[in-house]
Protein backbone atom coordinates (compact mmCIF):
# COMPACT_ATOMS: atom_id res chain seq x y z
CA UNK A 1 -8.38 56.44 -18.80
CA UNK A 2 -6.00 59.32 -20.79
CA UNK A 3 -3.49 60.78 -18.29
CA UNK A 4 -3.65 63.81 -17.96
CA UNK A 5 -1.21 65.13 -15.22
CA UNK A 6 0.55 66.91 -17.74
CA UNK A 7 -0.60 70.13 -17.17
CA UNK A 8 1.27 73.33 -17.53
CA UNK A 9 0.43 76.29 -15.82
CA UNK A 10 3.39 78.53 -17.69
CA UNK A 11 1.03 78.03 -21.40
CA UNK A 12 0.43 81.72 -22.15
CA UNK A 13 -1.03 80.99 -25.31
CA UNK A 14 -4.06 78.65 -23.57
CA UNK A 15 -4.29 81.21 -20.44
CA UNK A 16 -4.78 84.53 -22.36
CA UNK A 17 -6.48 82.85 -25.00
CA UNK A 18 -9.86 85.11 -24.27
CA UNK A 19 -7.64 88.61 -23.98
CA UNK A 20 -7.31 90.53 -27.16
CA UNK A 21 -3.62 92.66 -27.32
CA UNK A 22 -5.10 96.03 -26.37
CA UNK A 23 -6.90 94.16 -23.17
CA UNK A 24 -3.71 92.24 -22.33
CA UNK A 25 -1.48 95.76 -22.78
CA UNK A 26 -4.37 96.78 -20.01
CA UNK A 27 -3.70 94.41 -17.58
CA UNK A 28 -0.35 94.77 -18.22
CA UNK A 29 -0.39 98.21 -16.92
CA UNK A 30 -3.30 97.66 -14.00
CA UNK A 31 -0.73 95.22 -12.49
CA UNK A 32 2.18 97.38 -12.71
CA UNK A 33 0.34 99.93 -10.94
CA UNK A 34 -0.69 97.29 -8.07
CA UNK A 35 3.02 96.07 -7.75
CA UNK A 36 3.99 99.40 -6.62
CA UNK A 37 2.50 99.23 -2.71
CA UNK A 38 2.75 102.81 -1.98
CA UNK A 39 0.50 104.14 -5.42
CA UNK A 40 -2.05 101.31 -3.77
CA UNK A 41 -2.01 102.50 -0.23
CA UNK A 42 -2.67 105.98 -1.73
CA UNK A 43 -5.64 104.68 -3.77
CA UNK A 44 -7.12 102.11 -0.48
CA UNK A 45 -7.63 105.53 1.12
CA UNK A 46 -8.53 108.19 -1.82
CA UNK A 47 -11.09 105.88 -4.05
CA UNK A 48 -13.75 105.17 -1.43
CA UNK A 49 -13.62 108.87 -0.38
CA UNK A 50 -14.23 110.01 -4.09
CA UNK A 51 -16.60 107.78 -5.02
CA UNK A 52 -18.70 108.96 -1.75
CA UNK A 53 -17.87 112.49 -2.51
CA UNK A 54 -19.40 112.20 -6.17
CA UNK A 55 -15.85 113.67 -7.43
CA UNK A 56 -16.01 113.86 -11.32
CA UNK A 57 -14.41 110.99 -13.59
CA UNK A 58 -13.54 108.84 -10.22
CA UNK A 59 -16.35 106.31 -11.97
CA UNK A 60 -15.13 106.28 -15.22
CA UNK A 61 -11.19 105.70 -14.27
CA UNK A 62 -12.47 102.62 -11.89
CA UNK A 63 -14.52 101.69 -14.74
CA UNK A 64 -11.73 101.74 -17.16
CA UNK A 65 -8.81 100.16 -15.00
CA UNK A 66 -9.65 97.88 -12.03
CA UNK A 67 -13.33 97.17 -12.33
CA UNK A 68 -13.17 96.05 -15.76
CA UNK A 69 -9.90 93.73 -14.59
CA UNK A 70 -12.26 91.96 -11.37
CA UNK A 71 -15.49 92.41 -12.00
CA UNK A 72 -17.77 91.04 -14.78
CA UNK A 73 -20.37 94.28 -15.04
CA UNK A 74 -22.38 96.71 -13.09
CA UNK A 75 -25.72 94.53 -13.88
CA UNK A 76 -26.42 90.65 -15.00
CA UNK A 77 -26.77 91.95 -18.52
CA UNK A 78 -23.41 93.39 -18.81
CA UNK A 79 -21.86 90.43 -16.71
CA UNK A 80 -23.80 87.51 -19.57
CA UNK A 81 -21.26 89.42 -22.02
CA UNK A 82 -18.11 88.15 -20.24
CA UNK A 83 -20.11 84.47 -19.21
CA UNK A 84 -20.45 84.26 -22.73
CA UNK A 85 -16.74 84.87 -23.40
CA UNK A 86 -15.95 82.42 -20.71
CA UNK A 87 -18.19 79.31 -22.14
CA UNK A 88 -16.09 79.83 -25.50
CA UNK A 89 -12.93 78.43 -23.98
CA UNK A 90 -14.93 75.67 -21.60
CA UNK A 91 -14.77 78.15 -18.14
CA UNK A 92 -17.83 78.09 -16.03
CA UNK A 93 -18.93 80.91 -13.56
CA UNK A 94 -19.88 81.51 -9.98
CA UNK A 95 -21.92 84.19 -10.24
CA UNK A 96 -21.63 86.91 -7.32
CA UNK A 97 -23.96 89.59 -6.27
CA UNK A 98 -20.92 91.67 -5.44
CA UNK A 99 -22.63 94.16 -2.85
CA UNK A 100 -21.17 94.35 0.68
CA UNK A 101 -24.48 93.91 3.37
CA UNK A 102 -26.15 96.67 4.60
CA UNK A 103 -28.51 96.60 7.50
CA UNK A 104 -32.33 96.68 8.28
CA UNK A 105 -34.86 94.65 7.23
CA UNK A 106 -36.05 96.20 4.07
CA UNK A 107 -32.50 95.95 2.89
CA UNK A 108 -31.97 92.22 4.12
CA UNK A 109 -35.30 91.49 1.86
CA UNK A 110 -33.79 93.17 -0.99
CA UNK A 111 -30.79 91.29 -0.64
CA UNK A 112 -32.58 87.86 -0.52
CA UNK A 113 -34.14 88.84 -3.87
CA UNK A 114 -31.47 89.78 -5.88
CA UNK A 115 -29.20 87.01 -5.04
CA UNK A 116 -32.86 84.54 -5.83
CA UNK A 117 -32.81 87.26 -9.28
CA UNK A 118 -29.33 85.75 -9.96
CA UNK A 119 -30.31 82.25 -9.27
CA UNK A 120 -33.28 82.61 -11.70
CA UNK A 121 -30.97 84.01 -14.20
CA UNK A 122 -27.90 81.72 -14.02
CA UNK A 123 -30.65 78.41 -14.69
CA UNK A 124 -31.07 79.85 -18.05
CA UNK A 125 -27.21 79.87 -18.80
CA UNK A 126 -25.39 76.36 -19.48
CA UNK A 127 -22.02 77.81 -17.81
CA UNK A 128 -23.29 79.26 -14.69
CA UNK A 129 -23.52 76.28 -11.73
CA UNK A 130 -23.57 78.27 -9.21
CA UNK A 131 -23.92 81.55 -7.55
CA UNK A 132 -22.14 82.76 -4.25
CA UNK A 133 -24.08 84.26 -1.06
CA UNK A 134 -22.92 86.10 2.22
CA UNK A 135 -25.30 85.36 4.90
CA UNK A 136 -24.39 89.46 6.00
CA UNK A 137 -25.77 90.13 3.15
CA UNK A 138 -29.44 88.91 4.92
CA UNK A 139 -28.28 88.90 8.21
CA UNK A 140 -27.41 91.15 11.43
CA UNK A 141 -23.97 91.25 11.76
CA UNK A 142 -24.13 92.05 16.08
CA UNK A 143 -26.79 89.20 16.31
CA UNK A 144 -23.91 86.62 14.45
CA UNK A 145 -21.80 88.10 16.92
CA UNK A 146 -24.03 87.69 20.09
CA UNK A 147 -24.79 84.02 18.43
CA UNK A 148 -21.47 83.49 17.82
CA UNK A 149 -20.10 84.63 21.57
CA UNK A 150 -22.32 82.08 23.37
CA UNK A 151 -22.05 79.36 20.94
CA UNK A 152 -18.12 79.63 22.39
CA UNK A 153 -19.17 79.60 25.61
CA UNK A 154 -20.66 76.01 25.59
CA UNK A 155 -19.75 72.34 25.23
CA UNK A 156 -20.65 70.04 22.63
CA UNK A 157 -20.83 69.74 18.85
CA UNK A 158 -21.01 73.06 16.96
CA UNK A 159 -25.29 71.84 16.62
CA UNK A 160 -25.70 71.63 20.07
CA UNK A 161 -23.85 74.78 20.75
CA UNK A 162 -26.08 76.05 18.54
CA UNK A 163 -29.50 75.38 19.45
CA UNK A 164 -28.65 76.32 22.96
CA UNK A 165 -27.41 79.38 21.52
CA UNK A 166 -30.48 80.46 19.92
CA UNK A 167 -32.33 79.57 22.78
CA UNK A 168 -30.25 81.64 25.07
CA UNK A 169 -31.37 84.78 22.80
CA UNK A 170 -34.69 87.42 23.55
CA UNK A 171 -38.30 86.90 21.72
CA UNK A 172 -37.13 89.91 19.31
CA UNK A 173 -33.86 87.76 18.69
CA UNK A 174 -35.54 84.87 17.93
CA UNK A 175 -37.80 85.89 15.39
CA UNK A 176 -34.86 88.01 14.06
CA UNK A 177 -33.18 84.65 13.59
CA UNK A 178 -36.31 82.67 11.93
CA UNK A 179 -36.16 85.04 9.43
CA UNK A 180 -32.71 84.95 8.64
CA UNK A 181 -33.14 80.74 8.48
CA UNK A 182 -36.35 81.72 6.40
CA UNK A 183 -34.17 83.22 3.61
CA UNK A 184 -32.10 81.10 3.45
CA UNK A 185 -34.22 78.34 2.91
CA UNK A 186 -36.13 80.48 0.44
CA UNK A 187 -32.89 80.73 -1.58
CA UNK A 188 -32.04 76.82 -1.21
CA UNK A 189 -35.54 75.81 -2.23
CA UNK A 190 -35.06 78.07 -5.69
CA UNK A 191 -31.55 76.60 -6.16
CA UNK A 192 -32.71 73.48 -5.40
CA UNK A 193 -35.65 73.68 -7.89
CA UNK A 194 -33.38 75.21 -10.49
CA UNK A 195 -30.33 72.92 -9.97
CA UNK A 196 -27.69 76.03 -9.40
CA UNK A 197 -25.06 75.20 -6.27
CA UNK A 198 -24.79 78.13 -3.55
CA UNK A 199 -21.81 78.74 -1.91
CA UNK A 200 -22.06 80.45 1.26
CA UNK A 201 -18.95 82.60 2.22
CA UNK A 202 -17.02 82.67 4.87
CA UNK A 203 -17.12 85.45 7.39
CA UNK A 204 -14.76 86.57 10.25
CA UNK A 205 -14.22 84.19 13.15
CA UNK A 206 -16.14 86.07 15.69
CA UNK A 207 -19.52 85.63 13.53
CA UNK A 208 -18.47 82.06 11.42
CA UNK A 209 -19.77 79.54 13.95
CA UNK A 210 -23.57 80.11 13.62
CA UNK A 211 -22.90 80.73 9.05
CA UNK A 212 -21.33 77.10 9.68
CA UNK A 213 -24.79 76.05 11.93
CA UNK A 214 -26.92 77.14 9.45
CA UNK A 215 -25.06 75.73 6.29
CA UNK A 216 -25.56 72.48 8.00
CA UNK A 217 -29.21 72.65 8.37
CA UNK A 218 -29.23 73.60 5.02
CA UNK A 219 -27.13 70.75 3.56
CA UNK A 220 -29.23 68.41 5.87
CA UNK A 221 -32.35 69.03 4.06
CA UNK A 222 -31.01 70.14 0.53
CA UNK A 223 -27.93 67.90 -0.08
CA UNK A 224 -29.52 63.91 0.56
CA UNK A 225 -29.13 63.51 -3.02
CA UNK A 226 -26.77 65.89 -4.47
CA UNK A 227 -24.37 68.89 -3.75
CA UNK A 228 -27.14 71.83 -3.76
CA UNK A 229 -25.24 73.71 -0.17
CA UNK A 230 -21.43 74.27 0.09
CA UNK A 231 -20.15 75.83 2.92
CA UNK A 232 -16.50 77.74 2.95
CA UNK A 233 -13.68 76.75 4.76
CA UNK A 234 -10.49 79.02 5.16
CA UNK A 235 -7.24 77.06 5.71
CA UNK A 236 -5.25 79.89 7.20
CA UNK A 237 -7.22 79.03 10.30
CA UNK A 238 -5.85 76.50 12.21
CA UNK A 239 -9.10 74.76 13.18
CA UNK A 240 -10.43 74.45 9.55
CA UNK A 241 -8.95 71.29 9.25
CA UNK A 242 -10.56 69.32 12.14
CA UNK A 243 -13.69 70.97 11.01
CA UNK A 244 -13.63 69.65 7.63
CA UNK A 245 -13.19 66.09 9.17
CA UNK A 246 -16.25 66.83 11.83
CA UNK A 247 -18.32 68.48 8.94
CA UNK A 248 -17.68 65.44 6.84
CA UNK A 249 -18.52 62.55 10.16
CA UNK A 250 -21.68 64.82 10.38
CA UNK A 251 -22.83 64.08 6.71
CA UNK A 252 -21.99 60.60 7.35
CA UNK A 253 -24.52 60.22 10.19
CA UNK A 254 -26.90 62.12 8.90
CA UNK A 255 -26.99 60.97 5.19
CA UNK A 256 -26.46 64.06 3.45
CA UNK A 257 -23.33 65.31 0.60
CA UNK A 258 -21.13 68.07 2.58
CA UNK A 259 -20.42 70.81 0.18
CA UNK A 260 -16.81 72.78 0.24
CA UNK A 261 -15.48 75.18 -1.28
CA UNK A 262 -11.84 75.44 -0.37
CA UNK A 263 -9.85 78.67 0.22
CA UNK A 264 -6.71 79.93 2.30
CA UNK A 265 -9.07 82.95 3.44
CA UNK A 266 -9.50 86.41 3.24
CA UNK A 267 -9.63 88.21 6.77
CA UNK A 268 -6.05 87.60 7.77
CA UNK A 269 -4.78 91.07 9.07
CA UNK A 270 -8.17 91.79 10.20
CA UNK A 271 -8.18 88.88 12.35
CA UNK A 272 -4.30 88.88 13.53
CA UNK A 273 -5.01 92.51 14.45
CA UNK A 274 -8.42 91.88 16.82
CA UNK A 275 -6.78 88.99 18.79
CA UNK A 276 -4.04 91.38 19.18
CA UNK A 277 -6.18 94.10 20.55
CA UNK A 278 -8.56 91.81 22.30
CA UNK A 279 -5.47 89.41 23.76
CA UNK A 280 -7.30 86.03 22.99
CA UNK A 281 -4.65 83.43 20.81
CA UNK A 282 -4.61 84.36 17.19
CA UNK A 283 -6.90 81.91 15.03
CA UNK A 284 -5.10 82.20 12.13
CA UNK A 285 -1.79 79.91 11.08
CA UNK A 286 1.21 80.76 12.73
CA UNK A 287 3.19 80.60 8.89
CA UNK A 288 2.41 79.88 5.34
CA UNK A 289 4.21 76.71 5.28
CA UNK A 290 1.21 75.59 7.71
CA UNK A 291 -1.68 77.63 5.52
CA UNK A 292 -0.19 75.42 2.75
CA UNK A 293 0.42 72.15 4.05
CA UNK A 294 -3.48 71.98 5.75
CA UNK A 295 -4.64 73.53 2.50
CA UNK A 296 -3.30 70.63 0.09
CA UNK A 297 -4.41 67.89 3.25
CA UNK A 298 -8.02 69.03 3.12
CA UNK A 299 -7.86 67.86 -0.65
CA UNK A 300 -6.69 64.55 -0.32
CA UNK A 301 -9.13 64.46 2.75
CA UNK A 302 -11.76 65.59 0.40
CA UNK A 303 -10.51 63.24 -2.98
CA UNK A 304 -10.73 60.45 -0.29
CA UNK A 305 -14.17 60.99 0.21
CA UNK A 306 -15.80 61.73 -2.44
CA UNK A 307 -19.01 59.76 -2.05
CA UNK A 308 -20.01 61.87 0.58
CA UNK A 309 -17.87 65.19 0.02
CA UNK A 310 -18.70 67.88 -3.16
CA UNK A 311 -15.21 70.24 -3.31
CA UNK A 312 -14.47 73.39 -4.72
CA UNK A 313 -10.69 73.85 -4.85
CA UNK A 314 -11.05 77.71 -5.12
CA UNK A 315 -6.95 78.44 -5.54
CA UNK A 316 -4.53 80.34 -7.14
CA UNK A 317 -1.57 78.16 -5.77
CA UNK A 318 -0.37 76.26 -8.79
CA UNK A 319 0.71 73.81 -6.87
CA UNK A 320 -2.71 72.92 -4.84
CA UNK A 321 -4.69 72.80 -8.18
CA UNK A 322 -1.65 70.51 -9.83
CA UNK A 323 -2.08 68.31 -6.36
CA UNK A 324 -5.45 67.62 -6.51
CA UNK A 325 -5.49 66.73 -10.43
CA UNK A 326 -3.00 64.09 -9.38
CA UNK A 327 -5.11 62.60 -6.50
CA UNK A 328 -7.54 62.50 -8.94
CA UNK A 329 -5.62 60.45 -11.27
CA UNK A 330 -3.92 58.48 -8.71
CA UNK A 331 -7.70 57.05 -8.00
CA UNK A 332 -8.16 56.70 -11.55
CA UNK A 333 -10.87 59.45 -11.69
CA UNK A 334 -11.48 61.70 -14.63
CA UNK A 335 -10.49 65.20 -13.72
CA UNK A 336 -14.36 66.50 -14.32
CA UNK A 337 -15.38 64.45 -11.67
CA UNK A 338 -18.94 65.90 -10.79
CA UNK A 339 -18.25 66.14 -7.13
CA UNK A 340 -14.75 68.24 -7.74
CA UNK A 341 -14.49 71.67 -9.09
CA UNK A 342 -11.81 74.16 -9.25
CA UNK A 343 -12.17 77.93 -9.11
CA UNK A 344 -10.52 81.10 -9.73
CA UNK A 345 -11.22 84.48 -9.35
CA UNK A 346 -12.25 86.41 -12.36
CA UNK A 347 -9.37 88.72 -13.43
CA UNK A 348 -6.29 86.32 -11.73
CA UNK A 349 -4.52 83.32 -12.56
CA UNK A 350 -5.67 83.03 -15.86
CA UNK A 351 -3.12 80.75 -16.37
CA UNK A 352 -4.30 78.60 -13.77
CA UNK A 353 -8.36 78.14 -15.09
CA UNK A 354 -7.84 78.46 -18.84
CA UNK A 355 -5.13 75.41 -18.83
CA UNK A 356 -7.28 73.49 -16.60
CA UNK A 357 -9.95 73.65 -19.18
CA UNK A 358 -8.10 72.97 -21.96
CA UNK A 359 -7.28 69.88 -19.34
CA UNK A 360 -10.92 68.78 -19.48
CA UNK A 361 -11.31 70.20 -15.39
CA UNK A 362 -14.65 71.58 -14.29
CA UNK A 363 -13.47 74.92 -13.43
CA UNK A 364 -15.09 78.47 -12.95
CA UNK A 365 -14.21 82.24 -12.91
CA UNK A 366 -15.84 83.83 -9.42
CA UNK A 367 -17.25 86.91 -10.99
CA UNK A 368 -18.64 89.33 -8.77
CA UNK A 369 -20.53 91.74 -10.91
CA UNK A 370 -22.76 94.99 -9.02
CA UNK A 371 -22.27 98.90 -9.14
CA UNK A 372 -19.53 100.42 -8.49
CA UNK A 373 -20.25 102.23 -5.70
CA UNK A 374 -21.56 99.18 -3.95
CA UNK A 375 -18.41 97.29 -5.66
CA UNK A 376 -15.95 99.62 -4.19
CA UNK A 377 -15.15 97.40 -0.99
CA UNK A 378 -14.60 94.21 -3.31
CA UNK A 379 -11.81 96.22 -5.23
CA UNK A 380 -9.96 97.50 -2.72
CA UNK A 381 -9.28 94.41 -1.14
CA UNK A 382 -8.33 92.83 -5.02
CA UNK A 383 -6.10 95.95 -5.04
CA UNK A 384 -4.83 95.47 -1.42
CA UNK A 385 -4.24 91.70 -2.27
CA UNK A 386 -1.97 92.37 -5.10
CA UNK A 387 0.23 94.69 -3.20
CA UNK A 388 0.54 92.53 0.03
CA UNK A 389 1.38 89.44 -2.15
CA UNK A 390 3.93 90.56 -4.44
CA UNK A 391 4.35 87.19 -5.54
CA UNK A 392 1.18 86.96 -7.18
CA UNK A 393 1.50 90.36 -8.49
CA UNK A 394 4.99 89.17 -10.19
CA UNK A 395 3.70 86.13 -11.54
CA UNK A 396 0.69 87.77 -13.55
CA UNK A 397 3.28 90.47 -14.89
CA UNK A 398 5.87 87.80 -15.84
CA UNK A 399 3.00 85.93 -17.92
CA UNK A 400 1.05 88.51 -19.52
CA UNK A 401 4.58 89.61 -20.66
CA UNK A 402 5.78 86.40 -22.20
CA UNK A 403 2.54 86.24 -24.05
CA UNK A 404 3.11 89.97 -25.30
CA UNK A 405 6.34 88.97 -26.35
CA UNK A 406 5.17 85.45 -27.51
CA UNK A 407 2.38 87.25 -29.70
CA UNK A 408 4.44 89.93 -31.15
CA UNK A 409 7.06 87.08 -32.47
CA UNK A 410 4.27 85.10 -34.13
């Protein structure tokens, strides 16, 4: 088999490949603008407020500056445009219904239909595998809660804990529940049926034990034969390691391929700052070192078991994607293995997914697409992210300006 662990992540030329000048002169300014934390703290507070305010031009500056750097369009016909652009260089999409959950059961419906309106629409594209849900999106977030809370409360497996859970809740609660379990299995079925992969996110701690419950009912009807059901794991929890190795003894038993998608998480100061106020142990890692080191173990957990595990390394650590090419070539498998994916999100680390295609990798931009209004929340934690981690923030700047300077010598 070629080798190809020679990768480099530092190829400008393959990473903004897909950028014209004038876009790449674009970004180069957006992330100038998020390196500097105090314009961005300014803007976390001000943009939310003018969008709900209807203040003029607020739409069209979002439009024009971060939206078009994160998100693929405000409807699936506007996002096809940038899929399209995508399949030319070999990049695949996860398609997202970008729209933060919003509560009652009319909108819960209209939820489940749009994200099955995206699954109908990505089986007609050849670069769209699969599509991402949030089960808030469908789902009472104080009924996860009160699910969650006595799920903690007893012994056992996480499906024990869970059917006693359910049964510990009212009549109203119950059927509440069967018909969040009833879209969800409406939404596997189509997926299944169409052959697009859902990934279900990850939530906060306090509501992720009965999303993990329910992904594994899922998997154990939808996933005997192939990966249809991946669930999320966050590595800057602590647990998320043991839980990958539990997850993967309970697809063993049961016969079934455990879908992951891999990611060091998204809640962290959210999470740090409720066990603070509540007093109950923080769940997240006590250092990066640790967020890092079980990040790049789950990997080799999951390239060691790839007969029964599906993974999506979802990173923008060079290093983790590098890792995990090399595990795949240390077992002598090609790097498009079907049960191993990597994924980036649409907008970042460019030079991350475009090199791993021209690699031969299986890898996707996660492109959230959805108006902006309902977009807004998805931003401002993109915007909030490149400010906290001024290491990412330096790294896109330093590479979209060697490739200025690379193209303007040519």
């Amino acid at each position: 088999m070629k080798d190809q662990t020679k990768i480099s992540f530092d190829n400008t030329e393959y990473a903004f490949a897909a950028k014209s000048d004038k876009e790449l002169k674009q970004a180069n300014f957006l992330f100038g603008m998020m390196g500097k934390a105090w314009l961005v703290n300014v803007g976390l507070k001000i943009t939310p407020l003018a969008i709900q305010w209807g203040i003029p031009f607020t739409k069209t500056i979002i439009r024009k500056t971060i939206f078009r750097q994160f998100v693929g369009g405000e409807t699936l016909e506007q996002t096809a445009k940038v899929a399209d652009k995508l399949e030319a260089y070999k990049v695949q999409v996860i398609l997202d219904y970008g729209v933060e959950g919003k509560e009652g059961e009319a909108n819960f419906e209209h939820a489940r239909d749009e994200f099955r309106r995206v699954i109908d629409y990505a089986a007609t594209q050849p670069n769209i595998p699969f599509m991402s849900i949030k089960v808030t999106g469908f789902a009472r977030f104080s009924l996860l809660e009160k699910l969650d809370t006595a799920m903690h409360k007893l012994p056992g497996t996480l499906m024990k804990r869970y059917l006693h859970a359910v049964e510990s809740l009212s009549d109203a609660e119950k059927e509440e529940w069967h018909k969040v379990r009833l879209r969800t299995q409406q939404l596997c079925e189509v997926a299944d049926k169409k052959n697009i992969g859902i990934l279900i996110d990850a939530e906060e701690t306090w509501i992720q034990d009965p999303v993990d419950a329910l992904t594994i009912l899922m998997m154990d009807v939808f996933n005997k034969k192939k990966a249809v059901i991946y669930n999320t794991i966050q590595l800057y929890r602590h647990d998320r390691l043991q839980f990958l190795k539990d997850s993967h003894t309970a697809a063993t038993e049961r016969n079934f391929i455990f879908g992951i998608k891999l990611v060091r998480g998204a809640y962290m100061e959210k999470e740090r700052n409720r066990a603070a106020e509540m007093n109950y142990p923080s769940p997240i890692q006590p250092d990066k070192e640790s967020c890092d080191r079980d990040f790049n173990a789950s990997v080799e957990f999951c390239i060691e078991h790839l007969d029964k595990i599906a993974v999506i390394v979802a990173s923008h650590n060079e290093y983790s994607n590098l890792y995990t090419t090399q595990l795949l070539d240390k077992k002598g498998l090609p790097h498009n293995h079907p049960h191993v994916h990597f994924s980036q999100l649409y907008g970042m680390s460019d030079n991350i997914t475009f090199n791993l295609a021209k690699s031969g990798c299986s890898v996707s931009k996660y492109l959230p697409f959805g108006p902006i209004k309902d977009v807004i929340p998805y931003l401002m934690r993109r915007a909030q992210e490149n400010s906290s981690v001024s290491g990412q923030t330096g790294r896109e700047l330093m590479l979209i300006k060697k490739e200025l300077h690379r193209r303007a010598g040519s």
